[in-house]
Protein backbone atom coordinates (compact mmCIF):
# COMPACT_ATOMS: atom_id res chain seq x y z
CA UNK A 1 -57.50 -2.91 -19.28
CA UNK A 2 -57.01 -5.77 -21.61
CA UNK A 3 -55.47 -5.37 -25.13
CA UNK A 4 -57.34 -6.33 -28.07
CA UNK A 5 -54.89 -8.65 -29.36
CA UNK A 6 -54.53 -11.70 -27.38
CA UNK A 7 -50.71 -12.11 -28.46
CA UNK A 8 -49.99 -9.03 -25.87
CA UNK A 9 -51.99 -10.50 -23.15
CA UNK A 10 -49.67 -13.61 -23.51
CA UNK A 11 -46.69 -11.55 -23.31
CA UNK A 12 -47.60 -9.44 -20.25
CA UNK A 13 -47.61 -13.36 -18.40
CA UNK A 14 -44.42 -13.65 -19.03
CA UNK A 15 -41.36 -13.07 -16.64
CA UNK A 16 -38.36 -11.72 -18.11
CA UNK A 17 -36.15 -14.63 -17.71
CA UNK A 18 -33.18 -15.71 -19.54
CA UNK A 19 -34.29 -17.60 -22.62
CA UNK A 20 -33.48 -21.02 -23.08
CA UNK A 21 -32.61 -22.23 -26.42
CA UNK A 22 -33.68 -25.98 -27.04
CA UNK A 23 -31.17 -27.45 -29.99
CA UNK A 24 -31.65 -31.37 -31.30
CA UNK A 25 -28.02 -33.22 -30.76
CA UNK A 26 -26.69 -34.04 -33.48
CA UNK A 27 -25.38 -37.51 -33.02
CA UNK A 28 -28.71 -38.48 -31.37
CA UNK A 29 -31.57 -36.30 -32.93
CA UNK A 30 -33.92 -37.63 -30.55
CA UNK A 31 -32.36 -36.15 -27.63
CA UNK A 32 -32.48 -32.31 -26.91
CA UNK A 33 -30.26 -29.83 -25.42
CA UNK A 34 -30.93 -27.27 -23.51
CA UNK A 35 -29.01 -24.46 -23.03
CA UNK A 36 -28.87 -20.38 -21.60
CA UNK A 37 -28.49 -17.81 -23.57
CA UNK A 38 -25.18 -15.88 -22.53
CA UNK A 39 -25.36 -11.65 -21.60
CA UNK A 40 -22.73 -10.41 -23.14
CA UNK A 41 -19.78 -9.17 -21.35
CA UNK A 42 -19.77 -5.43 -23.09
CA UNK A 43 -23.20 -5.24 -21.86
CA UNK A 44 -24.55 -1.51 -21.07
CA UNK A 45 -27.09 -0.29 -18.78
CA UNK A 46 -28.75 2.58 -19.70
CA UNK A 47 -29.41 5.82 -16.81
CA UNK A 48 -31.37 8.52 -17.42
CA UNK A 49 -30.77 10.98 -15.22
CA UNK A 50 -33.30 14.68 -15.02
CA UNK A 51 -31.17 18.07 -15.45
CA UNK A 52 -32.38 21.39 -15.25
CA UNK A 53 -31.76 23.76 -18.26
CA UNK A 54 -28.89 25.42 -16.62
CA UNK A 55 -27.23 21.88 -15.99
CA UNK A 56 -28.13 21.27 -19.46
CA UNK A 57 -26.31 23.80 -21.09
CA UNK A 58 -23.55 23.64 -18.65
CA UNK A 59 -23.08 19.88 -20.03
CA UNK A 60 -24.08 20.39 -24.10
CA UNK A 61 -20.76 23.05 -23.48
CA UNK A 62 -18.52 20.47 -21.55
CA UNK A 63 -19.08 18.56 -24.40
CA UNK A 64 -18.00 20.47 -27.04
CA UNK A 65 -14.91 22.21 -25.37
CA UNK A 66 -13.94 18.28 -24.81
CA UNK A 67 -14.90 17.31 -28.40
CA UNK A 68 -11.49 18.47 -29.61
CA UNK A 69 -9.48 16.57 -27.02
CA UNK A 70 -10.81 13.69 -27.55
CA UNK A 71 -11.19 13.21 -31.00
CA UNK A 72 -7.13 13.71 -31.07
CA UNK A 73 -7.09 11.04 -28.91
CA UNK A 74 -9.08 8.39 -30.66
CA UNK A 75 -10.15 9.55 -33.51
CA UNK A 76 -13.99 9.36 -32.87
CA UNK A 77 -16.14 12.34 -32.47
CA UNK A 78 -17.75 12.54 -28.56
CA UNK A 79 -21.22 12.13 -28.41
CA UNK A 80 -23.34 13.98 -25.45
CA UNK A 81 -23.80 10.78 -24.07
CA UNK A 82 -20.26 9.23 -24.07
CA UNK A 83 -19.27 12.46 -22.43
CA UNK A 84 -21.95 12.10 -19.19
CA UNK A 85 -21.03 8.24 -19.00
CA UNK A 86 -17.46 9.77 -18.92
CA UNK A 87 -17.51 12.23 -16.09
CA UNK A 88 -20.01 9.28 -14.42
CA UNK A 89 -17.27 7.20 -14.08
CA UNK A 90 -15.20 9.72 -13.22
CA UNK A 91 -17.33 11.03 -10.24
CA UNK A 92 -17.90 6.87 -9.18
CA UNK A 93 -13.53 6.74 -9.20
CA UNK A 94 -13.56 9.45 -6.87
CA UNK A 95 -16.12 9.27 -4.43
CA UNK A 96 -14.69 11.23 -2.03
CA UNK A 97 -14.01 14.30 -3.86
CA UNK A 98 -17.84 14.63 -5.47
CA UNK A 99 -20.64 15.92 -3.34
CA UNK A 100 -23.71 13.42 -3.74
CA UNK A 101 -25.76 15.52 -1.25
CA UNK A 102 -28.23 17.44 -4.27
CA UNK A 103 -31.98 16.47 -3.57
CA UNK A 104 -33.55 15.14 -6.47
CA UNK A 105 -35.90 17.03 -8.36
CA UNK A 106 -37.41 15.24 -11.59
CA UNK A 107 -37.54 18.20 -14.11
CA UNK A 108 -38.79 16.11 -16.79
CA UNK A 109 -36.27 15.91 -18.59
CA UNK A 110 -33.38 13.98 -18.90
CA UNK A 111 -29.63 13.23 -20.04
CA UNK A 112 -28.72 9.54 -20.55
CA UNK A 113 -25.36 8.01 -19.94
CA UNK A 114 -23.94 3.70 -20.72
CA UNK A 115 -22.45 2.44 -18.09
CA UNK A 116 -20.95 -1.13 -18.28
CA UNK A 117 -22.45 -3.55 -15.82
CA UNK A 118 -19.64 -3.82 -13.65
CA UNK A 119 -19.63 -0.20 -13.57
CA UNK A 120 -23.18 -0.38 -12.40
CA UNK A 121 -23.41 -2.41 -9.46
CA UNK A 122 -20.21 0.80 -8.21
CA UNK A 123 -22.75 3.08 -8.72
CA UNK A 124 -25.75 1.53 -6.64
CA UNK A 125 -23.17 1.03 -3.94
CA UNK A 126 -22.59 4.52 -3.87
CA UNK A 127 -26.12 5.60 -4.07
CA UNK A 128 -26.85 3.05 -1.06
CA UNK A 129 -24.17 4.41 1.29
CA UNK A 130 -23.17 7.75 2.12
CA UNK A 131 -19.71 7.97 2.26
């Protein structure tokens, strides 16, 4: 189905590719540079991830029995999702000690957790290989 506004079809075209930014020189203003644009290194990639409502509630409660701790600690407040990115890493430090063997059922709907990139590319490692 095509959009009504061509300015979406030109978009859809397009490949998500690092944008290069053209700048004039300035000793020469005739002559362009180009350059990449740089990915930052605090970069986060977003996972959803489906829970049931017993999972759910299980985590909303990990959460808040934690909230204490770690506000003593840094002096933030712990967010639901700072708390799953934290037992995320947690489970990708200790591989061997976390069972990975639950079948996936999407219950439609979902907790979210940042994890760095570096942190990332551990985790599809792990979800490649059993270990």
């Amino acid at each position: 189905m095509s959009s009504l506004n061509p300015f979406f079809e030109e978009l859809k075209g397009k490949d998500p590719k690092p944008k290069a930014i053209q700048k004039t020189s300035l000793e020469d203003p005739s002559r362009q540079i180009t350059s990449m644009r740089k990915v930052r290194k605090d970069k986060q990639h977003d996972i959803k991830f489906p829970v049931d409502y017993v999972m759910k509630v299980k985590l909303r409660t990990l959460c808040k029995t934690l909230n204490s701790i770690y506000k003593q600690k840094t002096g933030k407040s712990l967010t639901q999702t700072n708390c799953n990115t934290l037992l995320l890493r947690f489970a990708l430090m200790r591989r061997k000690d976390v069972d990975y063997g639950m079948p996936y059922t999407d219950t439609k709907e979902y907790m979210h957790t940042h994890l760095l990139r570096p942190n990332t590319a551990k985790g599809e490692d792990c979800m490649k290989s059993p270990s």
